[in-house]
C-alpha atoms as a PDB file:
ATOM      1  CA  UNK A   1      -0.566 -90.111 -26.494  1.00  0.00           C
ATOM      2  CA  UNK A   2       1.601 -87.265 -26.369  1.00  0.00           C
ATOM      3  CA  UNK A   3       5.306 -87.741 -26.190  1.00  0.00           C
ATOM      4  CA  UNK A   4       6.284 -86.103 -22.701  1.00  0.00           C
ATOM      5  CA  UNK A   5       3.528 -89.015 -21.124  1.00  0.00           C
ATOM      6  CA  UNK A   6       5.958 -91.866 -22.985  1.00  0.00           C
ATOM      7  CA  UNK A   7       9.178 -90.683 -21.395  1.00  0.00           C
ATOM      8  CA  UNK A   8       8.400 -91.284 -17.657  1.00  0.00           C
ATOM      9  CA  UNK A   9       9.249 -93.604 -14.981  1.00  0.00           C
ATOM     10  CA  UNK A  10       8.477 -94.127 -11.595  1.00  0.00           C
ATOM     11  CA  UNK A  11      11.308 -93.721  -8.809  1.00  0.00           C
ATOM     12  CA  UNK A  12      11.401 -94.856  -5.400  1.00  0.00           C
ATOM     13  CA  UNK A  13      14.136 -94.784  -2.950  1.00  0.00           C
ATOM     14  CA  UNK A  14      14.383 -95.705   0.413  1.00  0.00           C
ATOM     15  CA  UNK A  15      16.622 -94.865   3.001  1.00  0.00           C
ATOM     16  CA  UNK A  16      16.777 -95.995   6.669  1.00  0.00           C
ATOM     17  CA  UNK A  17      19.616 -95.903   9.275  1.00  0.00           C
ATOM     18  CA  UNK A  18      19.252 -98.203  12.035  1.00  0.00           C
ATOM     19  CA  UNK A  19      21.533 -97.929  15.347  1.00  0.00           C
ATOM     20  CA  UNK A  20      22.803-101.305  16.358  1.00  0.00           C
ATOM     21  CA  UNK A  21      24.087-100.626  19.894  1.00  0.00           C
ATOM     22  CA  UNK A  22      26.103-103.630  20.425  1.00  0.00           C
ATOM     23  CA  UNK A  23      28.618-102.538  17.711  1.00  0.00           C
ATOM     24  CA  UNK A  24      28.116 -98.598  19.049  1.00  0.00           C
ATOM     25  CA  UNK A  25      27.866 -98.004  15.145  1.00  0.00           C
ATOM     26  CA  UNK A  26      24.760 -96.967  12.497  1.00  0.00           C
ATOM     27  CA  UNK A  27      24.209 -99.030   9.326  1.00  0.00           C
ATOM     28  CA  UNK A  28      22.305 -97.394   6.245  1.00  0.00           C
ATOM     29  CA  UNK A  29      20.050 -99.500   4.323  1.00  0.00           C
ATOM     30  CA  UNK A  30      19.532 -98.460   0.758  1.00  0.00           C
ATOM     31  CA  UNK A  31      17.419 -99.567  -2.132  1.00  0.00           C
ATOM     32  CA  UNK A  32      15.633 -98.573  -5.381  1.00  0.00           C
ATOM     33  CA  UNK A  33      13.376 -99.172  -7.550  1.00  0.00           C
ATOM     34  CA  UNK A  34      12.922 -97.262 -11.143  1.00  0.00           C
ATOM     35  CA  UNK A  35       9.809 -98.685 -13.353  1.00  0.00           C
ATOM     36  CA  UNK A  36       9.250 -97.042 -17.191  1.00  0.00           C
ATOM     37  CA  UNK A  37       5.919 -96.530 -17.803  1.00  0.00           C
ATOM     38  CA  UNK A  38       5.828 -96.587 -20.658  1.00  0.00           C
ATOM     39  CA  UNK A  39       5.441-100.375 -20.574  1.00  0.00           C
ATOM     40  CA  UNK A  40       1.786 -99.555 -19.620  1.00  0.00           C
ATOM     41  CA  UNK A  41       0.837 -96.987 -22.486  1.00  0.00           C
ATOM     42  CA  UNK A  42      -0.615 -95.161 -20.016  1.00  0.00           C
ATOM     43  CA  UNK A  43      -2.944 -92.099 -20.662  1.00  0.00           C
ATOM     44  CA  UNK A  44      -2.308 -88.295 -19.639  1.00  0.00           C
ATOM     45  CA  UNK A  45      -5.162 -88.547 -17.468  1.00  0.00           C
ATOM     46  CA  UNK A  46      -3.815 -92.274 -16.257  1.00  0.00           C
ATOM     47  CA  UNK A  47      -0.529 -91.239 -15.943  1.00  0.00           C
ATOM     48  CA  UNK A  48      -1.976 -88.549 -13.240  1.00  0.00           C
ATOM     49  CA  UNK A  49      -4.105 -91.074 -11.702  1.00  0.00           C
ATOM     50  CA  UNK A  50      -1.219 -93.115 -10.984  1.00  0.00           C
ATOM     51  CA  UNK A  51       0.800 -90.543  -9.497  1.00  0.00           C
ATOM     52  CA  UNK A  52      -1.944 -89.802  -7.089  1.00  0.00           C
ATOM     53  CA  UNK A  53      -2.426 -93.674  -5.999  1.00  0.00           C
ATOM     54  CA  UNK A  54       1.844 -93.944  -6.275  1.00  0.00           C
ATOM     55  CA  UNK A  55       2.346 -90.802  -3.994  1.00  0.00           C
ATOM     56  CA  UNK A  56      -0.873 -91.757  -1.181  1.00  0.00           C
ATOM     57  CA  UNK A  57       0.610 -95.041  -0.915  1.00  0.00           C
ATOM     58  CA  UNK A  58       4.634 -93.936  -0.450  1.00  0.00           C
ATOM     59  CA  UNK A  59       2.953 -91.166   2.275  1.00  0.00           C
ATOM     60  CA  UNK A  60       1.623 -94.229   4.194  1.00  0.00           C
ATOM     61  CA  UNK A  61       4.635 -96.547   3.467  1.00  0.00           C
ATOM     62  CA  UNK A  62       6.744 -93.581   5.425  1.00  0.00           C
ATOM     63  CA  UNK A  63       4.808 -92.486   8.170  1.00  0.00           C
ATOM     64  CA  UNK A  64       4.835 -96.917   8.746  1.00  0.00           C
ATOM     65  CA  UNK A  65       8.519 -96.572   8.535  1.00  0.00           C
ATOM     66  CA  UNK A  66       8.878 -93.974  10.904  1.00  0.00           C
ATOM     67  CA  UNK A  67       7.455 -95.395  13.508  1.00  0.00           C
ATOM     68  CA  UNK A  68      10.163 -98.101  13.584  1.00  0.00           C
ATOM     69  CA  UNK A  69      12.915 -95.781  12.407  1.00  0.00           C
ATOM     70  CA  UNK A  70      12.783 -92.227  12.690  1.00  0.00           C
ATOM     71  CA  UNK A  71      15.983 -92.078  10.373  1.00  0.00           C
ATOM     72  CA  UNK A  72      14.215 -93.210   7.682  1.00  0.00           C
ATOM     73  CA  UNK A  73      12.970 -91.457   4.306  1.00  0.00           C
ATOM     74  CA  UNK A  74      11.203 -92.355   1.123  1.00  0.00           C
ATOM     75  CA  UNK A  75      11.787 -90.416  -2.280  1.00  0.00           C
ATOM     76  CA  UNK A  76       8.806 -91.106  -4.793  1.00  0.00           C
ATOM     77  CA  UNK A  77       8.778 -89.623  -8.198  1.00  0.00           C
ATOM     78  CA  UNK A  78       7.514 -89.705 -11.547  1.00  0.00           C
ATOM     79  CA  UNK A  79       9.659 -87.941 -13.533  1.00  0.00           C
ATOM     80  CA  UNK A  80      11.544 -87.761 -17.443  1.00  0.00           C
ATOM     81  CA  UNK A  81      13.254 -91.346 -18.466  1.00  0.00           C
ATOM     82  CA  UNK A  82      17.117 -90.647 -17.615  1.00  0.00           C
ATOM     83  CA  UNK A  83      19.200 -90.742 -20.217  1.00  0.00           C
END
């Protein structure tokens, strides 16, 4: 397997500010998720496979979200490990 393929995780942040009227105010909700993939041994070719499926389904999990909250966004990555 070559090296670069060992060193990645997944990333997924989500972001969504919802207006609560009574209070006049907007809350931010927050969360993450980071995954190493390297867990899976996962081919090259895999590895690209799973970016495909990873970034289809975060597309879909957005345009959901928007519909509910148009202040919303969803960062999806595969990228190098962080040190």
């Amino acid at each position: 397997m070559n090296n670069g393929f060992k060193d990645l995780e997944a990333l997924e942040e989500i972001f969504i500010a919802i207006e609560v009227p009574d209070l006049n105010d907007v809350v931010i909700l927050q969360g993450s998720a980071i995954v190493d993939l390297a867990e899976f041994q996962l081919t090259p070719q895999e590895t690209m496979k799973f970016k495909k499926i990873f970034e289809k389904v975060n597309t879909k999990l957005a345009e959901s979200l928007y519909k509910e909250f148009p202040a919303s966004s969803i960062i999806s990555e595969i990228r190098v490990k962080s040190q």
